[in-house]
C-alpha atoms as a PDB file:
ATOM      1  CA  UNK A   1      -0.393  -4.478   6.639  1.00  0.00           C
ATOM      2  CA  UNK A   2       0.117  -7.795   7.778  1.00  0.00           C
ATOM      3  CA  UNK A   3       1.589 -10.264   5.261  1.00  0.00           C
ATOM      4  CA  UNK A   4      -1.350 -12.507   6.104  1.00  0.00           C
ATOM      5  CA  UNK A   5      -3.908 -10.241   4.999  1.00  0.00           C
ATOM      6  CA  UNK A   6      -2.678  -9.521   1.801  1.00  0.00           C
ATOM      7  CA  UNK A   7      -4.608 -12.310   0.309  1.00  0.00           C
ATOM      8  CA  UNK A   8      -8.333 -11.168   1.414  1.00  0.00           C
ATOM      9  CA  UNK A   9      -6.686  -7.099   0.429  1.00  0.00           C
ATOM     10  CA  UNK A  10      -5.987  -7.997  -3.434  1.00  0.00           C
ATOM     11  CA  UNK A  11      -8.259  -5.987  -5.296  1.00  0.00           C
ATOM     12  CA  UNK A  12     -10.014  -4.479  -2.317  1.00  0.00           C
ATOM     13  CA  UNK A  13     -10.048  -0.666  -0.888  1.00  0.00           C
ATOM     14  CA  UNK A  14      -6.952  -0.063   1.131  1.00  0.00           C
ATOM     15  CA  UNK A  15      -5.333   3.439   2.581  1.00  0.00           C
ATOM     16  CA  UNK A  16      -1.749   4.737   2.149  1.00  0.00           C
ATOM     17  CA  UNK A  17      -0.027   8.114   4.000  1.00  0.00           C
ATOM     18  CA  UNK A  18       1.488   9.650   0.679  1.00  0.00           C
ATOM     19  CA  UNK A  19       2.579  12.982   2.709  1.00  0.00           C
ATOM     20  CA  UNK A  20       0.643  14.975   0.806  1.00  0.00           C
ATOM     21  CA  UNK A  21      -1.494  17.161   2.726  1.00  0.00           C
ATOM     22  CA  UNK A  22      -5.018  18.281   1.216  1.00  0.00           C
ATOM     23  CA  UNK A  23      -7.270  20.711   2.075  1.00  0.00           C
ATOM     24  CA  UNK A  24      -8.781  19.136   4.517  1.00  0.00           C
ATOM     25  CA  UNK A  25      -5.716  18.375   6.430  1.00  0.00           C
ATOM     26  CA  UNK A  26      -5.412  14.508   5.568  1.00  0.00           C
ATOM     27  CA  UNK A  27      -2.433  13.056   3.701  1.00  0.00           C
ATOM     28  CA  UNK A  28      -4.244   9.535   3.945  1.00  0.00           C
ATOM     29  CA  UNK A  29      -5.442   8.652   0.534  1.00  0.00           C
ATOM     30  CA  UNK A  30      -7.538   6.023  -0.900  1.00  0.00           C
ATOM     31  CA  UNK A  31      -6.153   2.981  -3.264  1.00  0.00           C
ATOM     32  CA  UNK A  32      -6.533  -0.672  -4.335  1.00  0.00           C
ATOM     33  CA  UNK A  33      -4.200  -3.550  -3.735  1.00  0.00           C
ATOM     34  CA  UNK A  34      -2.884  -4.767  -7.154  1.00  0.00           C
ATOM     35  CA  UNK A  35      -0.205  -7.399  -6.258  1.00  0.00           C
ATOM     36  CA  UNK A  36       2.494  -7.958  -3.515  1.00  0.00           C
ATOM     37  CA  UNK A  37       6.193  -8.264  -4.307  1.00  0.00           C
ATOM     38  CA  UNK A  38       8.468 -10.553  -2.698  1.00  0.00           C
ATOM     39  CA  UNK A  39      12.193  -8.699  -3.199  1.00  0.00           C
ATOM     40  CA  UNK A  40      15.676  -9.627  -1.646  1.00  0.00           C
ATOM     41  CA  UNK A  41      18.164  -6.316  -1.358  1.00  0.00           C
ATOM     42  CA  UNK A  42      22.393  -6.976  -1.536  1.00  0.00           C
ATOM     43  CA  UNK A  43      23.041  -8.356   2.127  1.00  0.00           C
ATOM     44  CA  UNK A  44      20.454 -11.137   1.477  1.00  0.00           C
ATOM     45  CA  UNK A  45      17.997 -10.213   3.241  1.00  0.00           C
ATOM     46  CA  UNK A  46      14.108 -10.773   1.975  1.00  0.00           C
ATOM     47  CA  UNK A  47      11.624  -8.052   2.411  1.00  0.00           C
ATOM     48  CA  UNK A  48       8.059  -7.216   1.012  1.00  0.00           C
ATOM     49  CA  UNK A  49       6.658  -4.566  -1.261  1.00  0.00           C
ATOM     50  CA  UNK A  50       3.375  -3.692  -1.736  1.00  0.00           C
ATOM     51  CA  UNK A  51       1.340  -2.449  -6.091  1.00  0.00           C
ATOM     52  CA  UNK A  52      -1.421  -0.043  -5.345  1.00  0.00           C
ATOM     53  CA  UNK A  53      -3.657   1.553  -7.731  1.00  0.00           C
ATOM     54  CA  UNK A  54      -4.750   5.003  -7.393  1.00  0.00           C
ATOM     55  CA  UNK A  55      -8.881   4.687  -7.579  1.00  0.00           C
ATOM     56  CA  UNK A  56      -9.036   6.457 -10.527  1.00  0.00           C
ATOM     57  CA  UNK A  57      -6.819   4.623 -12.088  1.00  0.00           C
ATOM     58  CA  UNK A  58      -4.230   7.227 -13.382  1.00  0.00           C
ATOM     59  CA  UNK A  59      -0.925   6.315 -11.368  1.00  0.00           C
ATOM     60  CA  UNK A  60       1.027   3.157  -9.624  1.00  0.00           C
ATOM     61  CA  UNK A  61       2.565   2.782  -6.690  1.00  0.00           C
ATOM     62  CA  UNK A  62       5.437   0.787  -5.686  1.00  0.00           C
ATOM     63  CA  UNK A  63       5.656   0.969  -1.512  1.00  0.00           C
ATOM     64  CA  UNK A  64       6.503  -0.483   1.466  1.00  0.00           C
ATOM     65  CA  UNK A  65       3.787  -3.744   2.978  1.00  0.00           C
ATOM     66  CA  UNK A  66       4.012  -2.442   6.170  1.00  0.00           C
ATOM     67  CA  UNK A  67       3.077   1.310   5.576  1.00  0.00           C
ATOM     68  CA  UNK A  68       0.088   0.252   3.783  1.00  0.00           C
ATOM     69  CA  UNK A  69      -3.127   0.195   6.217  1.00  0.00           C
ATOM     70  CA  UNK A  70      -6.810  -0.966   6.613  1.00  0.00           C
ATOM     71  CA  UNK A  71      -9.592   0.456   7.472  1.00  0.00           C
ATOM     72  CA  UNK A  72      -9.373  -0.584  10.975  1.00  0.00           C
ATOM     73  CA  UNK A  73      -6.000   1.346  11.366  1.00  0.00           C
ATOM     74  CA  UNK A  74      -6.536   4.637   9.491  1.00  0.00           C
END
């Protein structure tokens, strides 16, 4: 995801690969976007993390901006 788009995401349906396969063969799973973190590592350099939401609500996840996707690019 596009830093740019993470304004018309928040609190909307986006997709994340967690790696996990399920029956059906798909490791693409369904969240929401809950916020976007602006973080800067030890060298200096800034980079972007992204909250998401499981739809049900039980778990968080803290992961990279550009590994989350639309629905365009699932």
């Amino acid at each position: 995801m596009e830093l740019s788009q993470v304004k018309l995401r928040l609190n909307q349906l986006v997709y994340y690969d967690t790696g996990q396969i399920d029956l059906n063969g798909c490791s693409i799973k369904d969240f929401i976007l809950t916020a976007c973190i602006l973080r800067k590592n030890k060298k200096g350099t800034y980079y972007y993390e992204a909250e998401i939401k499981e739809t049900n609500g039980k778990s968080l996840l803290i992961v990279p901006l550009e590994k989350v996707l639309n629905i365009n690019e699932v």
